[in-house]
C-alpha atoms as a PDB file:
ATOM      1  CA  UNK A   1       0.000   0.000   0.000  1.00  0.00           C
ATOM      2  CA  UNK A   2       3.010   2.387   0.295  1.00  0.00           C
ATOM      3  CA  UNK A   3       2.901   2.604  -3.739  1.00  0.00           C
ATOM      4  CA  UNK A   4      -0.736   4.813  -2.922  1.00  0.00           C
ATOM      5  CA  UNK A   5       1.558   6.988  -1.067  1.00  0.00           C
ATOM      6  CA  UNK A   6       4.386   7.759  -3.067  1.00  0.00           C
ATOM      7  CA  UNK A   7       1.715   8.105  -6.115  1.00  0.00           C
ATOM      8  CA  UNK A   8       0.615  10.662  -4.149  1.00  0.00           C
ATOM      9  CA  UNK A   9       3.241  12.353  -3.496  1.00  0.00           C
ATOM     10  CA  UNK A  10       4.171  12.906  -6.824  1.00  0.00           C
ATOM     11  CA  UNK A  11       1.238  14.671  -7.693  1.00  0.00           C
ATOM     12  CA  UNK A  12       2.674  17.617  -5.519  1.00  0.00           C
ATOM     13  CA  UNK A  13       5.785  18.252  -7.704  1.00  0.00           C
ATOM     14  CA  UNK A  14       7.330  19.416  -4.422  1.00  0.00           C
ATOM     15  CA  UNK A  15      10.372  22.061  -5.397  1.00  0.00           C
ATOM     16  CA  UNK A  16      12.107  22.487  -2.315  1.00  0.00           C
ATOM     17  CA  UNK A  17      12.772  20.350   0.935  1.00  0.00           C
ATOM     18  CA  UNK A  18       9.765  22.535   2.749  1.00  0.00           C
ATOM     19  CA  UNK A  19       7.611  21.271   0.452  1.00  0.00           C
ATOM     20  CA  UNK A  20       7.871  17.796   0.550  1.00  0.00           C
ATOM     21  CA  UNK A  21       7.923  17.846   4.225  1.00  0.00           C
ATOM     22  CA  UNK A  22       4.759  19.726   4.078  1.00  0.00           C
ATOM     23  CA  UNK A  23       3.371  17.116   0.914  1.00  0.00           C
ATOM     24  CA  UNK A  24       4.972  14.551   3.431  1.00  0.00           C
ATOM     25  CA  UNK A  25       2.739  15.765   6.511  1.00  0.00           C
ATOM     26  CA  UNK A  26      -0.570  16.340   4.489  1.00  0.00           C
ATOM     27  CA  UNK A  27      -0.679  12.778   2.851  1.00  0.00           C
ATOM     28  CA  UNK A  28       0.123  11.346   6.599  1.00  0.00           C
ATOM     29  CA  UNK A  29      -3.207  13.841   8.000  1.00  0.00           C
ATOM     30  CA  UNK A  30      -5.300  12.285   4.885  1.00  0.00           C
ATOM     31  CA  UNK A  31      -4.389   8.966   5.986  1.00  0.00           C
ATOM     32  CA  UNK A  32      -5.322   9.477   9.456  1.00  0.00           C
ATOM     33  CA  UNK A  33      -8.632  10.693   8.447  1.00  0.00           C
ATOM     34  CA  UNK A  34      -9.288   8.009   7.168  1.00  0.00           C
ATOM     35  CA  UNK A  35      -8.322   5.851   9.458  1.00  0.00           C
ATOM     36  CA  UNK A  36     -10.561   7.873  12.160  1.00  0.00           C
ATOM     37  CA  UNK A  37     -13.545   7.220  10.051  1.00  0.00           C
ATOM     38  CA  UNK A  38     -12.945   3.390   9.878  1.00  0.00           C
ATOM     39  CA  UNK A  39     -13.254   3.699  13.508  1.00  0.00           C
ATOM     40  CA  UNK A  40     -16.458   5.936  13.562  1.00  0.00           C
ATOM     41  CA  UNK A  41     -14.825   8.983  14.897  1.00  0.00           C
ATOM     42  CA  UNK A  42     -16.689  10.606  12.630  1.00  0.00           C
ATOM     43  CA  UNK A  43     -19.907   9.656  14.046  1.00  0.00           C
ATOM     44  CA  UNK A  44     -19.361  12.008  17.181  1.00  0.00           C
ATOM     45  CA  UNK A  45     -16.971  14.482  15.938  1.00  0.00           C
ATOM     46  CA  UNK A  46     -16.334  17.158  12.808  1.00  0.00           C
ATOM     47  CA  UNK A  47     -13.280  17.956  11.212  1.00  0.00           C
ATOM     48  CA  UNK A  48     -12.483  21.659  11.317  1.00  0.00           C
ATOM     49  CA  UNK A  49      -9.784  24.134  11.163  1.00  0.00           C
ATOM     50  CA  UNK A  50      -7.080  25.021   8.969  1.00  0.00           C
ATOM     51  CA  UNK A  51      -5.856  21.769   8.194  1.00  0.00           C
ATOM     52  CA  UNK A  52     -10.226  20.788   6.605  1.00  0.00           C
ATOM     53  CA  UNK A  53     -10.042  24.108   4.648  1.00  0.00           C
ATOM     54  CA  UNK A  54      -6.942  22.720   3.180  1.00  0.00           C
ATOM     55  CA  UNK A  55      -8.130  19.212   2.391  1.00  0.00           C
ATOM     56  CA  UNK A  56     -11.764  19.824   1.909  1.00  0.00           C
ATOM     57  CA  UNK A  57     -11.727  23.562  -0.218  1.00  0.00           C
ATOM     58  CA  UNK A  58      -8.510  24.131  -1.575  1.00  0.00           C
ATOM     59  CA  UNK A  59      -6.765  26.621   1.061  1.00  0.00           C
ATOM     60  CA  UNK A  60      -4.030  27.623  -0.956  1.00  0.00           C
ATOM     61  CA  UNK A  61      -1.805  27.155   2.515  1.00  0.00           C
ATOM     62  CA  UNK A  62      -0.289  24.538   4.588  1.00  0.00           C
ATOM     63  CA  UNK A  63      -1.556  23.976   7.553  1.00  0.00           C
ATOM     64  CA  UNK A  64      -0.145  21.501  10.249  1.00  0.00           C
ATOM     65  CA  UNK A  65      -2.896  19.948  12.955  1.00  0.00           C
ATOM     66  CA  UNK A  66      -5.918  18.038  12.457  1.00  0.00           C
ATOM     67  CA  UNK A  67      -8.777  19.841  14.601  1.00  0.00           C
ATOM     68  CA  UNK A  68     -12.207  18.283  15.662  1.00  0.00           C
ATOM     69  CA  UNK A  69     -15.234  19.451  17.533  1.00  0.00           C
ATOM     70  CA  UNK A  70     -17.391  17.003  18.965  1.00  0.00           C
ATOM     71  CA  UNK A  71     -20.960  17.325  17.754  1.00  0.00           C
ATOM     72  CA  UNK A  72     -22.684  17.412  21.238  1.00  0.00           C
ATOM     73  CA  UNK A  73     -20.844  18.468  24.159  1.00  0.00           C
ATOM     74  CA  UNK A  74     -18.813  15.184  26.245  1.00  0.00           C
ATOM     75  CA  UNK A  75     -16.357  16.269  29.283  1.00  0.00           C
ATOM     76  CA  UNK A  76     -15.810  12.150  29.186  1.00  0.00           C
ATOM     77  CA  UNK A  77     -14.570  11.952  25.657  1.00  0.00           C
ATOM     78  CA  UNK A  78     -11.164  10.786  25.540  1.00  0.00           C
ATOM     79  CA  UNK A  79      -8.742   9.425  22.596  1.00  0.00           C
ATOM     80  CA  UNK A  80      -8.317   6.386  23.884  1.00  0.00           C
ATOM     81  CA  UNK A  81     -10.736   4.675  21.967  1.00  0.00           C
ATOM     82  CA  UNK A  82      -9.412   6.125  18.637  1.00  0.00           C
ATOM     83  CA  UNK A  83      -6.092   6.039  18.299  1.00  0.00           C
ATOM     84  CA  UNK A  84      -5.606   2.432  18.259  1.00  0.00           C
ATOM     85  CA  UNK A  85      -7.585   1.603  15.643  1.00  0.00           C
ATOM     86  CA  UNK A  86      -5.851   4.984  13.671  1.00  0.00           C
ATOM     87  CA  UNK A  87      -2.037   3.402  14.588  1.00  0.00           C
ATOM     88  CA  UNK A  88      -3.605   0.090  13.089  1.00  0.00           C
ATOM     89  CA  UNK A  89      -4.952   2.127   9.892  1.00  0.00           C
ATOM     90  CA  UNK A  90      -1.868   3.514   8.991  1.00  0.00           C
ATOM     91  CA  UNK A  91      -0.309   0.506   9.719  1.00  0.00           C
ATOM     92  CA  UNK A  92      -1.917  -0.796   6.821  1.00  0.00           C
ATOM     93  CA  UNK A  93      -0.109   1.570   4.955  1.00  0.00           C
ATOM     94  CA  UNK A  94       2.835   0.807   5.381  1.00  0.00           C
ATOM     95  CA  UNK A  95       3.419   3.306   8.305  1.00  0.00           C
ATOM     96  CA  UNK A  96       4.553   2.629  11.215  1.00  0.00           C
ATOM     97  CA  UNK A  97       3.866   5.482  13.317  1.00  0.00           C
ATOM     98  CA  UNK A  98       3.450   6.307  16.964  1.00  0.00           C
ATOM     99  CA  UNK A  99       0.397   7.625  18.407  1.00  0.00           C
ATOM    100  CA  UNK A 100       0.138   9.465  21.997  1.00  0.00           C
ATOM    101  CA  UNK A 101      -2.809  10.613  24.026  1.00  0.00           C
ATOM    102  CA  UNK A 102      -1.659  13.966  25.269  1.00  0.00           C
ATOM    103  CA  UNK A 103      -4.705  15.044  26.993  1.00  0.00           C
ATOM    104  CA  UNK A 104      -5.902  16.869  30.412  1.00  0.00           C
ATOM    105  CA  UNK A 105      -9.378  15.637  31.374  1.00  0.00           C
ATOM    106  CA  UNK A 106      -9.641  19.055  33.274  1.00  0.00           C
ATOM    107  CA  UNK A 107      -8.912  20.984  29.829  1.00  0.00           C
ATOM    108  CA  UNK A 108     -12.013  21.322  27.287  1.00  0.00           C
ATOM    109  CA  UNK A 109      -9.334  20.701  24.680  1.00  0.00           C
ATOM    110  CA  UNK A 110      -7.980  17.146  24.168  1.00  0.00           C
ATOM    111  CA  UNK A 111      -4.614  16.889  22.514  1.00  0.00           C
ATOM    112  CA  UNK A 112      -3.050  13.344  20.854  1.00  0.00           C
ATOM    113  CA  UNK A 113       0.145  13.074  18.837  1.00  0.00           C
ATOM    114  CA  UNK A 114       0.960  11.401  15.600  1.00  0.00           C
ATOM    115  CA  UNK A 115       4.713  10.856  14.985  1.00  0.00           C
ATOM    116  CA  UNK A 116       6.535   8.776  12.108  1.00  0.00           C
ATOM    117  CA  UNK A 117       9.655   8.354  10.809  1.00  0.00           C
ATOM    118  CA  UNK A 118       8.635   5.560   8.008  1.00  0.00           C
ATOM    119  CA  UNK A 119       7.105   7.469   5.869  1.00  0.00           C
ATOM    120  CA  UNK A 120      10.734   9.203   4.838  1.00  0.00           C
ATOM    121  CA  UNK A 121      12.435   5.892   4.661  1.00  0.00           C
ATOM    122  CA  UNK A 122      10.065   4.077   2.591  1.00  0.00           C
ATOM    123  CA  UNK A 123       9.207   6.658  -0.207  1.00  0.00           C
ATOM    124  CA  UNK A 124      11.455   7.626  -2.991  1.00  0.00           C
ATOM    125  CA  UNK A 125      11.995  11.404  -2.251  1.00  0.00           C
ATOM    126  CA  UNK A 126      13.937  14.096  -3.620  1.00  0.00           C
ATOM    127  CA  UNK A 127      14.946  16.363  -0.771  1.00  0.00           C
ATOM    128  CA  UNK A 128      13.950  14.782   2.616  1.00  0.00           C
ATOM    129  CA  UNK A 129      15.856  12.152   4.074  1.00  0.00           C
ATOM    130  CA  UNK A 130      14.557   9.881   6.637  1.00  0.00           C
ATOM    131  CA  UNK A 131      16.689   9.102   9.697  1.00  0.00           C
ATOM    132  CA  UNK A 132      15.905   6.918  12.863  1.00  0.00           C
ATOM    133  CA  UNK A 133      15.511  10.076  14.826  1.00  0.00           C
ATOM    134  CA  UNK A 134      13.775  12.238  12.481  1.00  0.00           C
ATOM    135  CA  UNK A 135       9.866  11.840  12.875  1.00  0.00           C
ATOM    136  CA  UNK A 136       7.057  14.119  11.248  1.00  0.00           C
ATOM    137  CA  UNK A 137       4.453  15.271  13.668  1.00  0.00           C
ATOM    138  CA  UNK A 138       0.928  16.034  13.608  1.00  0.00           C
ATOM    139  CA  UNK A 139      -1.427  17.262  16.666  1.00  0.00           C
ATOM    140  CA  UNK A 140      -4.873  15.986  17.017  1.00  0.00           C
ATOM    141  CA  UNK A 141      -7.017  17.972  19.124  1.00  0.00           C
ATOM    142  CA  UNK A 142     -10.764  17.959  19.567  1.00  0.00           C
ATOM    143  CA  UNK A 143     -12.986  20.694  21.366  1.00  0.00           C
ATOM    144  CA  UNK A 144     -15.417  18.248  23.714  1.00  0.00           C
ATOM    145  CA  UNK A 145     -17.291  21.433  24.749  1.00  0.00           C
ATOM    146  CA  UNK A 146     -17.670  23.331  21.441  1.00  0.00           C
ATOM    147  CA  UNK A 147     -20.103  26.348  21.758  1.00  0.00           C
ATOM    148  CA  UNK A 148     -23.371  25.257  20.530  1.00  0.00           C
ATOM    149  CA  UNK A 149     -24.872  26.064  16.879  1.00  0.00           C
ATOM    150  CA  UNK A 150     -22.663  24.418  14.394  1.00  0.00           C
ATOM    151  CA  UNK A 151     -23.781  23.743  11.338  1.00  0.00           C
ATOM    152  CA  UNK A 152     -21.932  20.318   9.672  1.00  0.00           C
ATOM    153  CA  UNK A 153     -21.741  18.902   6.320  1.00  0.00           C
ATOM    154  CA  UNK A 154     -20.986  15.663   4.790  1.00  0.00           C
ATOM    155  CA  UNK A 155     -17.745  15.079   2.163  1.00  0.00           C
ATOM    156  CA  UNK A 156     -16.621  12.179   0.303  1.00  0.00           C
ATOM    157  CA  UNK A 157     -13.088  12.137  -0.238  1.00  0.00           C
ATOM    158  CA  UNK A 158     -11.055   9.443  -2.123  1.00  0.00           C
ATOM    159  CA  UNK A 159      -7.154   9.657  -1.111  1.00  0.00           C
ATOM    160  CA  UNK A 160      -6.429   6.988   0.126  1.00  0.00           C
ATOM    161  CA  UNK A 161      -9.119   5.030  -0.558  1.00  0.00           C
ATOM    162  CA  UNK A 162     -13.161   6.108  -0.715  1.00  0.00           C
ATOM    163  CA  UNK A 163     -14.565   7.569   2.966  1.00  0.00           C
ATOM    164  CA  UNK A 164     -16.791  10.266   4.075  1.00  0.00           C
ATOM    165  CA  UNK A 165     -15.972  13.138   6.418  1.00  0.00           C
ATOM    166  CA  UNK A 166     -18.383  14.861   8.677  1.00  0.00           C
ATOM    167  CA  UNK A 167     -17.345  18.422   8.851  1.00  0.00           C
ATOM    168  CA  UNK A 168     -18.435  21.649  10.329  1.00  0.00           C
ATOM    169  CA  UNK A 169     -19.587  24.070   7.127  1.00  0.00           C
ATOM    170  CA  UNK A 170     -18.096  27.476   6.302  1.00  0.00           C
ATOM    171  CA  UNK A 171     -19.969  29.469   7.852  1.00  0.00           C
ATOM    172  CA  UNK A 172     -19.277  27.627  11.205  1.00  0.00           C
ATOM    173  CA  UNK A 173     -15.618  27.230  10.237  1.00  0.00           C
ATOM    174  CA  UNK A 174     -15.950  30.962   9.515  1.00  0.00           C
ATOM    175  CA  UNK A 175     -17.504  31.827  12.927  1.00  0.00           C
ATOM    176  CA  UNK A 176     -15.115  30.267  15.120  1.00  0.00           C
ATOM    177  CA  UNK A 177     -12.301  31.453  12.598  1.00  0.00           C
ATOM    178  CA  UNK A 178     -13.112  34.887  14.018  1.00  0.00           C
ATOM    179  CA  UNK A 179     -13.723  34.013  17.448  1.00  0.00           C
ATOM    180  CA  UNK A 180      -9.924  33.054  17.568  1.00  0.00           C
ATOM    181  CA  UNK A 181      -9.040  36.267  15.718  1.00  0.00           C
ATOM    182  CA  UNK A 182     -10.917  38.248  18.757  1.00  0.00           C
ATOM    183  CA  UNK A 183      -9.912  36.102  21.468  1.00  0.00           C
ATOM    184  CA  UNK A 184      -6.739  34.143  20.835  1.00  0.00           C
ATOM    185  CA  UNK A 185      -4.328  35.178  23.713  1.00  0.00           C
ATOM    186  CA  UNK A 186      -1.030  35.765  20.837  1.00  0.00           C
ATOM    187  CA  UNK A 187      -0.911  36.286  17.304  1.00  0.00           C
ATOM    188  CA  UNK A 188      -1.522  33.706  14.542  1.00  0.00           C
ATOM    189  CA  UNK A 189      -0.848  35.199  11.150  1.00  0.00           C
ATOM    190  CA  UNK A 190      -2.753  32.185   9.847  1.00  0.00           C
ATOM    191  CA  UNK A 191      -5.676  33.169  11.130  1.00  0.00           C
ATOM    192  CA  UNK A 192      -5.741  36.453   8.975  1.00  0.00           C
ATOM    193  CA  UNK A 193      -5.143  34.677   5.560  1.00  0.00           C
ATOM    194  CA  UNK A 194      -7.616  32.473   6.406  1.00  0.00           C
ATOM    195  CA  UNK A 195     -10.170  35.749   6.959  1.00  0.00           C
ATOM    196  CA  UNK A 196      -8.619  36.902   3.499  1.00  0.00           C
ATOM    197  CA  UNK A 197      -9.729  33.225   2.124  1.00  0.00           C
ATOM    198  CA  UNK A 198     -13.222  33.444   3.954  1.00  0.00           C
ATOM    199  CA  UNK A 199     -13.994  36.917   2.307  1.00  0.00           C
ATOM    200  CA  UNK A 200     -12.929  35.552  -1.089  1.00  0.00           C
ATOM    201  CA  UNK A 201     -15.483  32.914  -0.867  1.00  0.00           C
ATOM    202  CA  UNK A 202     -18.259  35.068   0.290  1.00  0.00           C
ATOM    203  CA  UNK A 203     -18.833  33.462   3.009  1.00  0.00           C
ATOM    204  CA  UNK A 204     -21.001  34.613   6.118  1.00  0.00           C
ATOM    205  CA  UNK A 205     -20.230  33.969   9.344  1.00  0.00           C
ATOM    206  CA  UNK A 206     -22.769  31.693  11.628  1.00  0.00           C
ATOM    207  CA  UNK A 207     -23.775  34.977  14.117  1.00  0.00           C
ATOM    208  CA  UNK A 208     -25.397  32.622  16.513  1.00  0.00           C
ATOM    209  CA  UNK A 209     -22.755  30.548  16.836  1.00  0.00           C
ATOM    210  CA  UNK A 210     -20.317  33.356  16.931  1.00  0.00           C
ATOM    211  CA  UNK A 211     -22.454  34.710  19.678  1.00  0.00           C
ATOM    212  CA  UNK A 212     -22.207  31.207  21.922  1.00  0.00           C
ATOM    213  CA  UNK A 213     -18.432  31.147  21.498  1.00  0.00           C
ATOM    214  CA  UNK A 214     -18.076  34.592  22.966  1.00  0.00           C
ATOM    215  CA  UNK A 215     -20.015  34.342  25.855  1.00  0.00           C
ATOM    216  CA  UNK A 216     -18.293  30.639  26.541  1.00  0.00           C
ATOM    217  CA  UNK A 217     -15.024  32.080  26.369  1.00  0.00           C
ATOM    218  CA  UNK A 218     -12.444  35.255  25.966  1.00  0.00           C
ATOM    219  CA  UNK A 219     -12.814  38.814  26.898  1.00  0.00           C
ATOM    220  CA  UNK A 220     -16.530  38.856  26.710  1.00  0.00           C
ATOM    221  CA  UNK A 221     -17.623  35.585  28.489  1.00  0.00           C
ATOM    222  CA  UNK A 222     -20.640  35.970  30.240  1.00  0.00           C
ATOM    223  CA  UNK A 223     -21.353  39.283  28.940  1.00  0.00           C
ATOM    224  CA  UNK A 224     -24.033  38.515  26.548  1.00  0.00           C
ATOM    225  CA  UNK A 225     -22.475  40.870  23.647  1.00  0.00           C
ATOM    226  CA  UNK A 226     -25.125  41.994  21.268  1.00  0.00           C
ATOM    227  CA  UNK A 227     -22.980  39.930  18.631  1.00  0.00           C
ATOM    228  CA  UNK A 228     -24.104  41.738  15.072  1.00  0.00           C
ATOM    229  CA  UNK A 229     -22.314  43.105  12.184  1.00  0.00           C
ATOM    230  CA  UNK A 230     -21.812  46.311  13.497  1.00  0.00           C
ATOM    231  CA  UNK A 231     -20.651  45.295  17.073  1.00  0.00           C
ATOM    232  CA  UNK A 232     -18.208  42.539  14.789  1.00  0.00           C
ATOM    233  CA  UNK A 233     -16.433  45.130  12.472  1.00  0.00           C
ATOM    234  CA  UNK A 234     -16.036  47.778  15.085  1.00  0.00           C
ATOM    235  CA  UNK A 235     -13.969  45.275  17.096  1.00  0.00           C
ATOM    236  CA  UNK A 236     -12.273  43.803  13.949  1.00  0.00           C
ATOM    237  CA  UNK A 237     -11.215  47.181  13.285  1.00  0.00           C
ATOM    238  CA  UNK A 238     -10.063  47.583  16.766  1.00  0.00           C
ATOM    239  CA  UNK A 239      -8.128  44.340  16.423  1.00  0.00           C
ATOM    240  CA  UNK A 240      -6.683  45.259  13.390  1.00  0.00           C
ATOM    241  CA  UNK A 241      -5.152  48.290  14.305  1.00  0.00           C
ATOM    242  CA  UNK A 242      -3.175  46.998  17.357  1.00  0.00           C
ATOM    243  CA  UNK A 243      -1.575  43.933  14.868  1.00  0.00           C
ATOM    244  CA  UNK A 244       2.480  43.812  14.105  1.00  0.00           C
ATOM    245  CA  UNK A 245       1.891  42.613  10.307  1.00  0.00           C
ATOM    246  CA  UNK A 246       5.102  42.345   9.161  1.00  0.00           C
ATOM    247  CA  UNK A 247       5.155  39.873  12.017  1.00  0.00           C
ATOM    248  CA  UNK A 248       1.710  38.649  11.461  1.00  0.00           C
ATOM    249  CA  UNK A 249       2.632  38.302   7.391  1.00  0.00           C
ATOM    250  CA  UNK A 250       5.942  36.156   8.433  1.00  0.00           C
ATOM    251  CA  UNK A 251       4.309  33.936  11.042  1.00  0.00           C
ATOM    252  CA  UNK A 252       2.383  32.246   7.914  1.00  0.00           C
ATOM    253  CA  UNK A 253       5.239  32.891   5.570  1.00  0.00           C
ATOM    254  CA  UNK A 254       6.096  29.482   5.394  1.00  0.00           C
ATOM    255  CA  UNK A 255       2.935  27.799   4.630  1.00  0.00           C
ATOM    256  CA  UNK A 256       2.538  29.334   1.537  1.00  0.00           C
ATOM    257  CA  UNK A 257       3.931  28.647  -2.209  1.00  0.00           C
ATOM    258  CA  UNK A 258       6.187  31.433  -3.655  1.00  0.00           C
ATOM    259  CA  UNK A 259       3.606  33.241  -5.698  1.00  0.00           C
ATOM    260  CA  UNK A 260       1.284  33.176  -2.643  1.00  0.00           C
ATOM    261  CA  UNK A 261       4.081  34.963  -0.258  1.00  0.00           C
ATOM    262  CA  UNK A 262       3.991  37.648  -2.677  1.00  0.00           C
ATOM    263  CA  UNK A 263       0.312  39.146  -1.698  1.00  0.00           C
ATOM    264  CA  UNK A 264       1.781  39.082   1.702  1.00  0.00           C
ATOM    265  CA  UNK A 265       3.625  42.288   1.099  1.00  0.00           C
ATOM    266  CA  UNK A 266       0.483  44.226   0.996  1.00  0.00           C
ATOM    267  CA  UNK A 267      -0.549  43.611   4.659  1.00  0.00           C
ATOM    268  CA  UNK A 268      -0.772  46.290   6.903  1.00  0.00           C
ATOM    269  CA  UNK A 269      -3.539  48.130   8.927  1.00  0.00           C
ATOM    270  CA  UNK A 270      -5.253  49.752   5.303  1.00  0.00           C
ATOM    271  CA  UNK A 271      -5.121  46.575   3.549  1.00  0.00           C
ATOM    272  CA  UNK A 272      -6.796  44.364   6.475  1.00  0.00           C
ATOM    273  CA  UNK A 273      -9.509  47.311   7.544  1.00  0.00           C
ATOM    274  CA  UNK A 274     -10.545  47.134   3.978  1.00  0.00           C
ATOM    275  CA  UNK A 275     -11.122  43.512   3.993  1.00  0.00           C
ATOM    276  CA  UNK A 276     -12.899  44.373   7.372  1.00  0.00           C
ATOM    277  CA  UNK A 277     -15.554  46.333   5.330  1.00  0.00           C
ATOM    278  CA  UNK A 278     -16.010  43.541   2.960  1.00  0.00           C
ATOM    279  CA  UNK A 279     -17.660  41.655   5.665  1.00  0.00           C
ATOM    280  CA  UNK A 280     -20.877  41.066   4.695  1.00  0.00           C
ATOM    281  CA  UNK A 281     -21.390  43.709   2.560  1.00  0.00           C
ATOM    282  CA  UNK A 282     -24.822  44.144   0.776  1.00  0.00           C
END
């Protein structure tokens, strides 16, 4: 089955070592997912994040962890009952990784590790070189208290073999998206391009879910903010405005192809405060 793999990886026409590592970690996270569906993960949980937009629309970025919300709220969820069935699914690959349950049952976030160092060894590559000591690495973390009003969607995806995907839709994706721009606690230039991305695709953000995440948590919990458009760009703006960009801009530098770094010269307070005013505009 490692032949799936290195077909695969050839479809990336990887031109640097960054590249292949990152071609390298995406095929492994596509793997996995599949692997968590032969173990019905995907009856409780939803893929979400970065790392879906990539897989599931076409991000034109990188992106490095596989987030999940769970589709009803469960303080007892743990990994345990997952990630033996995913180390035996990519075993049947070929790939013989390690899998580690990383989690805090006190913390609403539950964290697991992937690590491998076949994958390198077995595949015919032209840049990275696999060593004993050398792993890739991929978190896995699921929300088992999301805020409450997702919306999720179904996907079929066929790499590496045919499975479906329960996912939360855009506009949920979206909502939480800029939750984390609003509340994260340090900056994520990721989060930005992403925005960019959303705006691109017209998308419009789940308010009501919006609205549960920031009364569950950040600066506003418990306040019952009157979470509307006008309330959302005036803190945007506010948000935008207090940003470093050039470090913001070099933070998701690396997840990006050449031509895509380019657009990256352009941000600065103007450029994002216009894309502010895009939001949801009539």
């Amino acid at each position: 089955m490692i032949e799936i793999i290195q077909q695969r990886l050839a479809t990336y026409r990887a031109a640097n070592p960054l590249e292949e590592e990152q071609a390298l970690k995406e095929i492994l996270q596509e793997v996995a997912l599949f692997a968590l569906w032969r173990a019905a993960f995907f009856e409780v949980a939803a893929f979400q994040g970065g790392t879906s937009l990539r897989i599931l629309h076409k991000l034109p970025r990188f992106s490095e962890d596989l987030d999940f919300i769970l589709k009803e709220s469960n303080r007892d969820f743990q990994w345990d009952r997952y990630l033996g069935p995913l180390a035996e699914g990519l075993q049947e690959f070929g790939l013989k990784s390690e899998v580690l349950d990383k989690s805090r049952m006190d913390q609403v976030i539950r964290k697991a590790i992937l690590k491998d160092n076949s994958i390198s060894q077995q595949l015919n590559l032209s840049f990275v070189h696999g060593s004993a000591d050398r792993a890739l690495k991929i978190k896995l973390e699921i929300d088992v208290d999301p805020p409450a009003g997702s919306g999720f969607e179904y996907t079929y995806l066929d790499f590496p073999l045919d499975f479906e995907v329960c996912h939360q839709d855009l506009s949920s994706n979206f909502a939480l998206k800029i939750h984390a721009l609003l509340c994260r606690s340090f900056l994520k230039g990721r989060d930005w391009y992403d925005f960019v991305w959303y705006l691109k695709q017209e998308v419009t953000p789940n308010y009501p879910l919006l609205l549960s995440a920031i009364n569950q948590a950040g600066p506003w919990k418990g306040q019952h903010i009157p979470v509307n458009r006008d309330w959302l760009q005036a803190e945007l703006r506010s948000k935008v405005e207090s940003i470093d960009w050039a470090a913001a801009a070099e933070d998701v530098s690396r997840f990006l192809d050449q031509l895509q770094r380019e657009s990256l010269r352009m941000w600065s307070i103007r450029f994002f405060l216009s894309k502010v005013e895009q939001l949801n505009r009539d």
